[in-house]
N, C-alpha and C. Protein backbone atom coordinates (compact mmCIF):
# COMPACT_ATOMS: atom_id res chain seq x y z
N UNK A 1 -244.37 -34.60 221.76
CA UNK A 1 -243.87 -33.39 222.28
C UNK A 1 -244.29 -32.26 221.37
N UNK A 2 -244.76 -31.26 221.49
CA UNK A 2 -245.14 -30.32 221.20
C UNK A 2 -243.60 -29.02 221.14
N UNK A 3 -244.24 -28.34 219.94
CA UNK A 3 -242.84 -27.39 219.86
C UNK A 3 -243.10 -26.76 220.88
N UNK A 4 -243.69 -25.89 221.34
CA UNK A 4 -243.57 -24.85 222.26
C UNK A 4 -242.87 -25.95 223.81
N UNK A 5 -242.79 -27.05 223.72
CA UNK A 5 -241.97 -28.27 224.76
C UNK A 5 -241.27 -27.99 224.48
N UNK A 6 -240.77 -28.15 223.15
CA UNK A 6 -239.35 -28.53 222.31
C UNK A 6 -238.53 -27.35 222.60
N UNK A 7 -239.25 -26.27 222.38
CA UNK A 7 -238.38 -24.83 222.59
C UNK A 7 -238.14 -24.58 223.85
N UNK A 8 -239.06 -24.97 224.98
CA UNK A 8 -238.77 -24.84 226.14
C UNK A 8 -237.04 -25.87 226.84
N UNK A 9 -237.68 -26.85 226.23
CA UNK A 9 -236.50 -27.72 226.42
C UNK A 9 -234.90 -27.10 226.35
N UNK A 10 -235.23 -26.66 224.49
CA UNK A 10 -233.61 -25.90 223.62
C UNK A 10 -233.52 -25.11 224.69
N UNK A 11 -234.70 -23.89 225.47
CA UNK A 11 -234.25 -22.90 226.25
C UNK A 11 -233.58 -23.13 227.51
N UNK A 12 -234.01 -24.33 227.93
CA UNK A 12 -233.64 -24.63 229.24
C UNK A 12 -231.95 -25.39 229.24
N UNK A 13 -231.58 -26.28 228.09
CA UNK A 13 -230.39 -26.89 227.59
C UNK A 13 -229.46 -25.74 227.46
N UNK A 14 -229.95 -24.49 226.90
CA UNK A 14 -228.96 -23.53 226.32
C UNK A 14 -228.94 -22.66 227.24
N UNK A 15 -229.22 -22.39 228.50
CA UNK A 15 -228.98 -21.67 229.67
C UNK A 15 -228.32 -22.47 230.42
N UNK A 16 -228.83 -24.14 230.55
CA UNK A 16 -227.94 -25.04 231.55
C UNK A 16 -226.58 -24.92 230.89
N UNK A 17 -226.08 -24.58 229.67
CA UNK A 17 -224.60 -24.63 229.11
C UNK A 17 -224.35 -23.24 229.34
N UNK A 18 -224.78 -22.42 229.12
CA UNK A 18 -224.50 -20.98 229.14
C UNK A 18 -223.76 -20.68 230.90
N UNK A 19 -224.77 -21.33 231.51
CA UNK A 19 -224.62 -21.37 232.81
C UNK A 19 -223.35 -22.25 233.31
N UNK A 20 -223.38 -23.38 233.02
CA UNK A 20 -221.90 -24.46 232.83
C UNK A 20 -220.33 -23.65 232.26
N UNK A 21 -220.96 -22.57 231.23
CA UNK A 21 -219.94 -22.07 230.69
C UNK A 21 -219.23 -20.98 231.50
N UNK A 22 -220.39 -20.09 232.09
CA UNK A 22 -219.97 -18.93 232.73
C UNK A 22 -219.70 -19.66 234.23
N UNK A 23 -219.51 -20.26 234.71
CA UNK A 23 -219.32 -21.43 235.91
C UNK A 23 -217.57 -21.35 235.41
N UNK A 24 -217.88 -22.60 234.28
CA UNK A 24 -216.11 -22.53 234.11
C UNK A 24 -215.08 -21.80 233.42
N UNK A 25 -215.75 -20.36 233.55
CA UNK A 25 -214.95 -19.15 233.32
C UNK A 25 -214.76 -18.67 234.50
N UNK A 26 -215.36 -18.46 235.35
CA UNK A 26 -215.43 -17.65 236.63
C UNK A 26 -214.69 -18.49 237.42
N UNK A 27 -214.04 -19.88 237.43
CA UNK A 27 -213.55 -20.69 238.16
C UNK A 27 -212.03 -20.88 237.66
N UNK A 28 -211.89 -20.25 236.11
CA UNK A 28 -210.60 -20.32 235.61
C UNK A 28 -210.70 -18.49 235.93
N UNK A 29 -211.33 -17.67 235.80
CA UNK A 29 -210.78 -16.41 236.06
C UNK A 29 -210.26 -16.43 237.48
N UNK A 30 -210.73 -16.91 238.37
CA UNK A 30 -210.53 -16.83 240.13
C UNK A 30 -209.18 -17.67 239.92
N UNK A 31 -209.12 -18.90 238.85
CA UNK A 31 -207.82 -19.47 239.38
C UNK A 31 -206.13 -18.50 239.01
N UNK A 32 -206.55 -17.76 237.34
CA UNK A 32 -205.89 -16.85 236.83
C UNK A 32 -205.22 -15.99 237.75
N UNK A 33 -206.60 -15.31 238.55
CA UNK A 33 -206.39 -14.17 239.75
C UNK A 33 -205.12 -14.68 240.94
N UNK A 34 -205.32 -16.17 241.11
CA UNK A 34 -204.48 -16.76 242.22
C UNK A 34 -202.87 -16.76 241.69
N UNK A 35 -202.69 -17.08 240.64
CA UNK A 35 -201.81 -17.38 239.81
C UNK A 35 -201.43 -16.06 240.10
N UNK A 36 -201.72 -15.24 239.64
CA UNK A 36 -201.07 -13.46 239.41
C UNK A 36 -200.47 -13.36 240.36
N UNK A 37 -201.47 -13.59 241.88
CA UNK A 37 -201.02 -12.67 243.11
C UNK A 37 -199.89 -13.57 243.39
N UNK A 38 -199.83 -14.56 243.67
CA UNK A 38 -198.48 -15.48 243.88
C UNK A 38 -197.30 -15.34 243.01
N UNK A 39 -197.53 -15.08 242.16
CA UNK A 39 -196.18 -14.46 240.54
C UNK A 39 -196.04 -13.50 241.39
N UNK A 40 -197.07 -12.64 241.28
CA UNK A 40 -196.76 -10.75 242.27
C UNK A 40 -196.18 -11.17 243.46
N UNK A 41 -196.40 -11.86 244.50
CA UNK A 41 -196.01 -11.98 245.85
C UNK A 41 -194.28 -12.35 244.96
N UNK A 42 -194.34 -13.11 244.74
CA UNK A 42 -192.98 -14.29 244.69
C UNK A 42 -191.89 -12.79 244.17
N UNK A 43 -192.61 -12.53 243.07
CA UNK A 43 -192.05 -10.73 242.66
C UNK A 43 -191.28 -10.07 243.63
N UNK A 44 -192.09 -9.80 244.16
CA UNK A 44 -192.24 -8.77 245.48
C UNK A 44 -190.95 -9.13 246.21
N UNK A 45 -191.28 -10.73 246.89
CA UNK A 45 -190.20 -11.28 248.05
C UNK A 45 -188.96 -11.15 247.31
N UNK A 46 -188.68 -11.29 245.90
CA UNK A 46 -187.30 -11.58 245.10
C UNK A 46 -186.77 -10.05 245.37
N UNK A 47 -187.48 -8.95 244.68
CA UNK A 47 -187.51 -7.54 244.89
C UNK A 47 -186.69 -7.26 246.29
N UNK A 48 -187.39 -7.55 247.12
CA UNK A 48 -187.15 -7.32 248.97
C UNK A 48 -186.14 -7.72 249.27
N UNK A 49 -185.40 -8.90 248.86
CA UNK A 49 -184.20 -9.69 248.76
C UNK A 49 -183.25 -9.26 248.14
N UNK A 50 -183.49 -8.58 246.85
CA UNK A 50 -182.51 -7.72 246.19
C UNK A 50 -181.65 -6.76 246.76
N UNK A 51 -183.14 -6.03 246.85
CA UNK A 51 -182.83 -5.14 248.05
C UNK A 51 -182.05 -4.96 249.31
N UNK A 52 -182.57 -5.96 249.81
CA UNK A 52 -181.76 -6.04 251.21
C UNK A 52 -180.21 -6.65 250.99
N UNK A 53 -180.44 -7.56 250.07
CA UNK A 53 -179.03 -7.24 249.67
C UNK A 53 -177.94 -6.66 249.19
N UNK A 54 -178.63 -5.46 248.46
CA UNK A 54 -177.88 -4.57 247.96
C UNK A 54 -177.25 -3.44 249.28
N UNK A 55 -178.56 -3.43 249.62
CA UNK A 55 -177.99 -2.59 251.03
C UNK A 55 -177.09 -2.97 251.79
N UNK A 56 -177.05 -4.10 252.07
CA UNK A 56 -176.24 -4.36 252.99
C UNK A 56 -174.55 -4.45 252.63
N UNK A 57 -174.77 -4.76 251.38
CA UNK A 57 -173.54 -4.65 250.30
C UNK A 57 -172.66 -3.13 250.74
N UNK A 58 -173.89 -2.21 250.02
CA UNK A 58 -173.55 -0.59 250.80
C UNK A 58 -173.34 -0.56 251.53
N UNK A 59 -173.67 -1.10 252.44
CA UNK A 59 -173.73 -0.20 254.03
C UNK A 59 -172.16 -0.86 254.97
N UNK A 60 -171.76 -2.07 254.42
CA UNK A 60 -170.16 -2.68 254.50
C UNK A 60 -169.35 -2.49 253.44
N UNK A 61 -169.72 -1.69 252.44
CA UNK A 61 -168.75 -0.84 251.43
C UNK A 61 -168.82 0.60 252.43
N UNK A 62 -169.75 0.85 252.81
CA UNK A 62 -169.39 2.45 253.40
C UNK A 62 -168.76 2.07 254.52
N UNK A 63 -169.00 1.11 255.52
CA UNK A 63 -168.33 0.84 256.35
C UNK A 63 -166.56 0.35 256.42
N UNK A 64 -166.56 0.38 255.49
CA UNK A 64 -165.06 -0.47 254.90
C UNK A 64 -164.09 1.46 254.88
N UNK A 65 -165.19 1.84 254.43
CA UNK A 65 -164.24 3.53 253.50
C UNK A 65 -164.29 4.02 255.06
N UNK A 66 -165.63 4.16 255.81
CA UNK A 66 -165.45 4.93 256.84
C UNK A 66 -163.89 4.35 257.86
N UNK A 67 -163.81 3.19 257.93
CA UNK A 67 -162.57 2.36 258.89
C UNK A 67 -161.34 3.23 257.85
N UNK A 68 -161.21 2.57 256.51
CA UNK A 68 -160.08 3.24 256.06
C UNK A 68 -159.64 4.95 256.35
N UNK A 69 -160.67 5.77 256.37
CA UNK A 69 -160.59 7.09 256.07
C UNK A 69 -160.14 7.14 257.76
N UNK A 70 -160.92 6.60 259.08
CA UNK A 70 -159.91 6.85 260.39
C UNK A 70 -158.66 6.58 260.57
N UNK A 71 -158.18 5.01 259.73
CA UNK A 71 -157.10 4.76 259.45
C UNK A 71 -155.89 5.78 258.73
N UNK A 72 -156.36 6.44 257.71
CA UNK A 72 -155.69 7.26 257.03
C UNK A 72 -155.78 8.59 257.96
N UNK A 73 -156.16 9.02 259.20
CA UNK A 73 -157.04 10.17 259.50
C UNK A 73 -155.57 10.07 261.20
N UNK A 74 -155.89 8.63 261.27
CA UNK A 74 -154.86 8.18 262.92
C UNK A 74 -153.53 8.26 262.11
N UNK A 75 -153.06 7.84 260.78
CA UNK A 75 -151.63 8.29 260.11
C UNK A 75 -151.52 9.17 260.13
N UNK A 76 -152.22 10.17 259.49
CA UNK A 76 -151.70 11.59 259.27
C UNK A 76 -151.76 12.07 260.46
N UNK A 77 -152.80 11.62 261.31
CA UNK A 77 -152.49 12.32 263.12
C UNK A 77 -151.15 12.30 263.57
N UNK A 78 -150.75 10.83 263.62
CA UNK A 78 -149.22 10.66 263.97
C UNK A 78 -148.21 10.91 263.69
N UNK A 79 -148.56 11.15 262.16
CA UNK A 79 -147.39 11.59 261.19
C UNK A 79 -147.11 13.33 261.69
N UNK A 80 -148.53 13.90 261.49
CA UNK A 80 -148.12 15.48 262.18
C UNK A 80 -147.40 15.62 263.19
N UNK A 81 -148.30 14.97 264.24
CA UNK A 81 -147.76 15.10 265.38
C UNK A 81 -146.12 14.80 265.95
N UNK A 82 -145.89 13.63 265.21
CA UNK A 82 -144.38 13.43 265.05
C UNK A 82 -143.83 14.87 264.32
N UNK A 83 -143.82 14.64 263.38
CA UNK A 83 -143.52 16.19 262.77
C UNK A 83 -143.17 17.30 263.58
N UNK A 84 -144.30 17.91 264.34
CA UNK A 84 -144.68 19.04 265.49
C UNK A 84 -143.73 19.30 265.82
N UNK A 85 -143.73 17.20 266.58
CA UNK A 85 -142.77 17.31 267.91
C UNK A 85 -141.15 17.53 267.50
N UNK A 86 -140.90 17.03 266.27
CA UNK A 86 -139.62 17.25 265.57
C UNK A 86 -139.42 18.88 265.39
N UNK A 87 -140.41 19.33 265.11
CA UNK A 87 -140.63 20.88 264.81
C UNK A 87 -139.73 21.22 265.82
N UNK A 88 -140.76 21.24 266.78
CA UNK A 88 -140.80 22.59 267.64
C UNK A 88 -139.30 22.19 269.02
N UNK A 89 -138.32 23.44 268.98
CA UNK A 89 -137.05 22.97 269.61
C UNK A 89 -137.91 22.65 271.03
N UNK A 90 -136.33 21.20 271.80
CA UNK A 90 -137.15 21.12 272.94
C UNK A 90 -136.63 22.06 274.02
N UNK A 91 -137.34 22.22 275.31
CA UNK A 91 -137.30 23.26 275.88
C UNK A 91 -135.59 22.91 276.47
N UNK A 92 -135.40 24.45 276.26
CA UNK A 92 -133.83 24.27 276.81
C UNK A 92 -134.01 24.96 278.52
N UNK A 93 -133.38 24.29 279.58
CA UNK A 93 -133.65 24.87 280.73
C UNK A 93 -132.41 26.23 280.85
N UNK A 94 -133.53 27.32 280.94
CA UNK A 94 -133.02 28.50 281.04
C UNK A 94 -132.02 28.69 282.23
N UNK A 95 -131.25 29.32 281.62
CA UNK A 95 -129.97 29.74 282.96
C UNK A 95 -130.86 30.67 283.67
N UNK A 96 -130.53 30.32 285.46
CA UNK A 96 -131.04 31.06 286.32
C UNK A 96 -130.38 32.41 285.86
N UNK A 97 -131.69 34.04 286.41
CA UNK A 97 -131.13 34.79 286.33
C UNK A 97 -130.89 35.38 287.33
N UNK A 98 -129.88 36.21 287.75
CA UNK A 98 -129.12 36.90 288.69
C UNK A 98 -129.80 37.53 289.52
N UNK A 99 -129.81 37.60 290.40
CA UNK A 99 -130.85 37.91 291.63
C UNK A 99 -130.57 39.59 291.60
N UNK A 100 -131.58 39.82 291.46
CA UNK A 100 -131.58 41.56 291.63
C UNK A 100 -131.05 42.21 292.44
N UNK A 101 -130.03 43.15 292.25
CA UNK A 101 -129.21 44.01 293.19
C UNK A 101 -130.24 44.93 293.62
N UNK A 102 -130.26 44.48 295.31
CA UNK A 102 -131.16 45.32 296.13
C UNK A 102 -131.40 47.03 296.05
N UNK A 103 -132.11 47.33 295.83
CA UNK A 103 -132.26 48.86 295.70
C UNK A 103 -131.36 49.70 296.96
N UNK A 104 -130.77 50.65 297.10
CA UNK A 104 -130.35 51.35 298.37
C UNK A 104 -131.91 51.93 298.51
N UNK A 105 -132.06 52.44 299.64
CA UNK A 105 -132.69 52.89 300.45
C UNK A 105 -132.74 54.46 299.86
N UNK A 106 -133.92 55.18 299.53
CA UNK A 106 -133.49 56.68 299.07
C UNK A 106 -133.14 57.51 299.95
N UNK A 107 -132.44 58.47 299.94
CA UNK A 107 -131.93 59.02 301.34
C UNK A 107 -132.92 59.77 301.46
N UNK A 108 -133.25 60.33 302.32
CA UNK A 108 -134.31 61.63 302.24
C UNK A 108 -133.48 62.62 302.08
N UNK A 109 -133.97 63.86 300.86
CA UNK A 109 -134.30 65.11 300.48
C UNK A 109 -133.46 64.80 298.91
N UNK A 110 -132.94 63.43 298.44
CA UNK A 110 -132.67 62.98 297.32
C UNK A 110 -133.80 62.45 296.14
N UNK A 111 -134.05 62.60 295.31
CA UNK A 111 -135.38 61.86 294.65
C UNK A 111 -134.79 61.06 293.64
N UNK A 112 -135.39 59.97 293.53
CA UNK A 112 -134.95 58.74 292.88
C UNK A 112 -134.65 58.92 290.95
N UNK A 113 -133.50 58.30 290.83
CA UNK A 113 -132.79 58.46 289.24
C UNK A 113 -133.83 57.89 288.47
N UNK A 114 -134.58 58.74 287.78
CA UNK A 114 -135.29 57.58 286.05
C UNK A 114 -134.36 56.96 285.76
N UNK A 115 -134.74 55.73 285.12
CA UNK A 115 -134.10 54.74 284.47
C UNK A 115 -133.51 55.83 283.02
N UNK A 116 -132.42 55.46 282.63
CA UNK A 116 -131.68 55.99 281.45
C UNK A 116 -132.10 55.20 280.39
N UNK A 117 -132.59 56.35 278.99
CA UNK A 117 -133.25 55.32 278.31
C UNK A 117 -132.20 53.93 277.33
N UNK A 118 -131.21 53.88 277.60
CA UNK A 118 -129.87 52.68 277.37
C UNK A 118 -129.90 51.41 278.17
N UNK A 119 -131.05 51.58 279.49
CA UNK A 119 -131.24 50.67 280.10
C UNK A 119 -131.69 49.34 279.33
N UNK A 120 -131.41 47.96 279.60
CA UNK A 120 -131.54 46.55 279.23
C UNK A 120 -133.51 46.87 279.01
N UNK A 121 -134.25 46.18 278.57
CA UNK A 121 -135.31 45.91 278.77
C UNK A 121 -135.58 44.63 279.24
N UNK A 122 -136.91 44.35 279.79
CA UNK A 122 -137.11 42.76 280.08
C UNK A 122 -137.33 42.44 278.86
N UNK A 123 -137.11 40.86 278.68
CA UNK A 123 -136.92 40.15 278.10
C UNK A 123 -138.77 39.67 277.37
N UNK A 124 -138.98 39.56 276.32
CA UNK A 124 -140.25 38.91 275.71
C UNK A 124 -140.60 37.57 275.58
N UNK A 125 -140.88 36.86 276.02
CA UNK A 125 -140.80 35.29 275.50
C UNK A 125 -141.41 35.71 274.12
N UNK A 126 -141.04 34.55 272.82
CA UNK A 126 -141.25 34.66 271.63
C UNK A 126 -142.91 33.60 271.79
N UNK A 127 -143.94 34.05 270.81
CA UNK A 127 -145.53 33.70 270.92
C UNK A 127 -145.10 31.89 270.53
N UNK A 128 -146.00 31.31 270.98
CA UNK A 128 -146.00 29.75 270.68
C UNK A 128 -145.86 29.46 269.31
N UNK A 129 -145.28 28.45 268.98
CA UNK A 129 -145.16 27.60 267.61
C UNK A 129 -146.30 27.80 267.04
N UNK A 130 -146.29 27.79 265.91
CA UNK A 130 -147.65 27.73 265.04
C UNK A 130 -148.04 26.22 264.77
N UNK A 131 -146.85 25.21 264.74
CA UNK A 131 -146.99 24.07 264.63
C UNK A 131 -147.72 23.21 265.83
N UNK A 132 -147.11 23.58 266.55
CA UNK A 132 -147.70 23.01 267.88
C UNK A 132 -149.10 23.72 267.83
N UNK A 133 -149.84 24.49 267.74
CA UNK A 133 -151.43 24.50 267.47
C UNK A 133 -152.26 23.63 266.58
N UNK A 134 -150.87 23.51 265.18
CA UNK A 134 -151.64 23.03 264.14
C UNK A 134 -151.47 21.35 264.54
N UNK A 135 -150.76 20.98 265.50
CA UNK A 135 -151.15 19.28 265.69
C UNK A 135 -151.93 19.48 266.86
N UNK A 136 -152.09 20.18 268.12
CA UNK A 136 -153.53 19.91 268.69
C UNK A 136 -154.65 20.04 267.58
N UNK A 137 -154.76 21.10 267.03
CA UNK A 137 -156.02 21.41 266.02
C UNK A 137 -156.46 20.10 265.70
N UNK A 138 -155.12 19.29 264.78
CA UNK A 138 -155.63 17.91 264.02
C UNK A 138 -156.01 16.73 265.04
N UNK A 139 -155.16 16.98 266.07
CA UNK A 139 -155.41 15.78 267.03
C UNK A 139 -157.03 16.15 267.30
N UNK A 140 -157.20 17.39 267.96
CA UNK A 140 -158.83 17.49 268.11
C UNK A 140 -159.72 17.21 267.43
N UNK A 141 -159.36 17.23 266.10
CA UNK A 141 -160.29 17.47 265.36
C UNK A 141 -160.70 15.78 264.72
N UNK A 142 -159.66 15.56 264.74
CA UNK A 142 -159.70 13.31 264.86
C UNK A 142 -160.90 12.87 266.00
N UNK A 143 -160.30 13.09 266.92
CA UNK A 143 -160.93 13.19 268.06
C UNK A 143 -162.24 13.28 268.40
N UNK A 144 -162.93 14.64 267.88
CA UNK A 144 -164.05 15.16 267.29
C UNK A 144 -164.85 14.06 266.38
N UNK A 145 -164.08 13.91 265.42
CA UNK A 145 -164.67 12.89 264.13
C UNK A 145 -165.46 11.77 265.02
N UNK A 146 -164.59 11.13 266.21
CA UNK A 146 -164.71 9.57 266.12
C UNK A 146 -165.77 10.16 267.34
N UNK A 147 -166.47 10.93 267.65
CA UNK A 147 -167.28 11.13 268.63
C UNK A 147 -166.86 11.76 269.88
N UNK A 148 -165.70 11.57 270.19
CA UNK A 148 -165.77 12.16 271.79
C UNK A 148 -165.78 13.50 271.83
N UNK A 149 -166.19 13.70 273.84
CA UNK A 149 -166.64 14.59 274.09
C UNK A 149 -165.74 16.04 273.92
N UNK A 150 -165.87 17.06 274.41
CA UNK A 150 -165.24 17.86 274.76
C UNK A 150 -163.90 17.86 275.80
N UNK A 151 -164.80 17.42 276.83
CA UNK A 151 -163.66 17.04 277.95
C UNK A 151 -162.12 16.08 277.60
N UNK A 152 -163.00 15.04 277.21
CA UNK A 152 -162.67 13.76 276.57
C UNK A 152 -161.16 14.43 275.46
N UNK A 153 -161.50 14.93 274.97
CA UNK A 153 -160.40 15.90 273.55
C UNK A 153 -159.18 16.73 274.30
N UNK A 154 -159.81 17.37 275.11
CA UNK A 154 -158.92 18.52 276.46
C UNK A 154 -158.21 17.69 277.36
N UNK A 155 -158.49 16.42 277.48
CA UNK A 155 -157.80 15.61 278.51
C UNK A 155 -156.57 14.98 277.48
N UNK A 156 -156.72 14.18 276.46
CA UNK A 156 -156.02 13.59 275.40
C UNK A 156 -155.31 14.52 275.08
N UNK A 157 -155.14 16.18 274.67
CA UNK A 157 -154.54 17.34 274.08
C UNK A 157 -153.99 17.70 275.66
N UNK A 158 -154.34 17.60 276.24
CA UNK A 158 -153.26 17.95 278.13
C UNK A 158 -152.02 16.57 278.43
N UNK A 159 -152.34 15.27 277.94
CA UNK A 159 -151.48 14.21 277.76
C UNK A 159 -150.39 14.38 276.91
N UNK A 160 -150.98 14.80 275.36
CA UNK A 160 -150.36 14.99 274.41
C UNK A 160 -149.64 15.92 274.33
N UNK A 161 -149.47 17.21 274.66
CA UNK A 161 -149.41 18.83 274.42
C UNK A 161 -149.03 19.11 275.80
N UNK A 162 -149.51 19.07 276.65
CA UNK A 162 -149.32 19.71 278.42
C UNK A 162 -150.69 20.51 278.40
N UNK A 163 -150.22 21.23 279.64
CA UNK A 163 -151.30 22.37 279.56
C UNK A 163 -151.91 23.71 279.07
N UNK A 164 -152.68 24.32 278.97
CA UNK A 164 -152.99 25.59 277.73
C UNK A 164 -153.95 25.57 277.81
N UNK A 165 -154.80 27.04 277.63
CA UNK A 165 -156.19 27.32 277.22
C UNK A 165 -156.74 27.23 275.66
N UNK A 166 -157.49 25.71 275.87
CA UNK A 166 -158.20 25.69 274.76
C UNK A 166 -159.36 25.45 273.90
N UNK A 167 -159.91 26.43 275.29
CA UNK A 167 -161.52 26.70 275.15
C UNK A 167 -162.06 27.06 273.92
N UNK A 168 -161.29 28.05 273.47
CA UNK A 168 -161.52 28.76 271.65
C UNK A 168 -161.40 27.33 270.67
N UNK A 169 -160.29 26.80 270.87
CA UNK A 169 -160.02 25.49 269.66
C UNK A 169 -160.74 24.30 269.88
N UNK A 170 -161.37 24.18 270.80
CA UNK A 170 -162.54 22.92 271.25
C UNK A 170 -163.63 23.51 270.57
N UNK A 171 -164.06 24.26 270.99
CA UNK A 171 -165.01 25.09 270.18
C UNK A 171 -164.85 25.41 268.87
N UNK A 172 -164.38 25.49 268.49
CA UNK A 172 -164.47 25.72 267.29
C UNK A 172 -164.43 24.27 266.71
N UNK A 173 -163.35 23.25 266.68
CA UNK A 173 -163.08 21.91 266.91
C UNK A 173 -164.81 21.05 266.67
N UNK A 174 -165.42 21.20 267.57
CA UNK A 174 -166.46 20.34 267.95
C UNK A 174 -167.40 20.82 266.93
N UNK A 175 -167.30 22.40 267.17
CA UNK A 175 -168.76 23.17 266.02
C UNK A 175 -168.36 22.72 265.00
N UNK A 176 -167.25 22.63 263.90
CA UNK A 176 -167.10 22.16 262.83
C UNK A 176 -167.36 20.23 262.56
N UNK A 177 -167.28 19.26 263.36
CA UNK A 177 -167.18 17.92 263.46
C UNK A 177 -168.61 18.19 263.49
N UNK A 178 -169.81 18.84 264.30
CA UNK A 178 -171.28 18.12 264.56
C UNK A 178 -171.80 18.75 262.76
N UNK A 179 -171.26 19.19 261.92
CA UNK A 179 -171.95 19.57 260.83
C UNK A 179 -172.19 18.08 260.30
């Protein structure tokens, strides 16, 4: 064998390993790479799981406060409203009043007496309870909270209350609940 064989040989041995070598690097780097993304995935899914469990944790802790706070919201409704109704005296049925003494007839060439100013005046009814507004207000405004409509509020406050215009307090009622 001749050196310039011999060297050909070393050259060809030391590329077939070089080559063997970078083979089983590139076959442990690709396996490395697999390894990662599956650690990362497995990561990821644990992450997502956390997650979703945490939320859901929240979202039946908020749900728990929202039930209590209607609960506490339908007490104090009832509690007012009891209240109100304790408030406000109940209606006493008014004594009929006396049927008006018919006018005479003016005589002709007589002209009719002004009233003397000592005369009785009519009578004022006194303005509604303030209480009785302030438990429709709350009843509406409960009402409001849990979603219903307008109508829906005016029908429940006509059950509750009787009848009354309360176009202004719905309104206002509803505009404050959609904030």
């Amino acid at each position: 064998m001749s050196a310039g064989q011999h060297a050909d040989d070393l050259a060809d041995k030391a590329a077939e390993t070089v080559r063997r070598v970078v083979a089983d690097a590139e076959g442990r780097a690709a396996e490395i790479l697999r390894e990662a993304e599956a650690k990362a995935a497995s990561v990821r899914e644990q992450a997502e799981a956390d997650a979703s469990r945490t939320r859901e944790r929240a979202e039946a802790d908020a749900r728990g406060q929202i039930e209590a706070a209607k609960r506490a919201l339908d007490e104090l409704g009832g509690t007012l409203v009891a209240a109100a109704t304790e408030a406000i005296p109940k209606a006493e049925t008014p004594e009929p009043e006396p049927a008006p003494e018919p006018q005479p007839e003016p005589q002709p060439g007589t002209e009719p007496q002004p009233e003397t100013p000592g005369s009785p005046e009519t009578p004022v009814s006194p303005p509604a309870a303030n209480g009785t507004n302030a438990a429709e207000r709350l009843v509406a405004m409960k009402l409001a909270v849990e979603g219903r409509d307008p109508a829906a509020i005016e029908a429940e406050l006509f059950q509750k209350f009787g009848p009354g215009d309360r176009s202004e307090l719905l309104r206002e009622v509803v505009s404050r609940a959609d904030r």
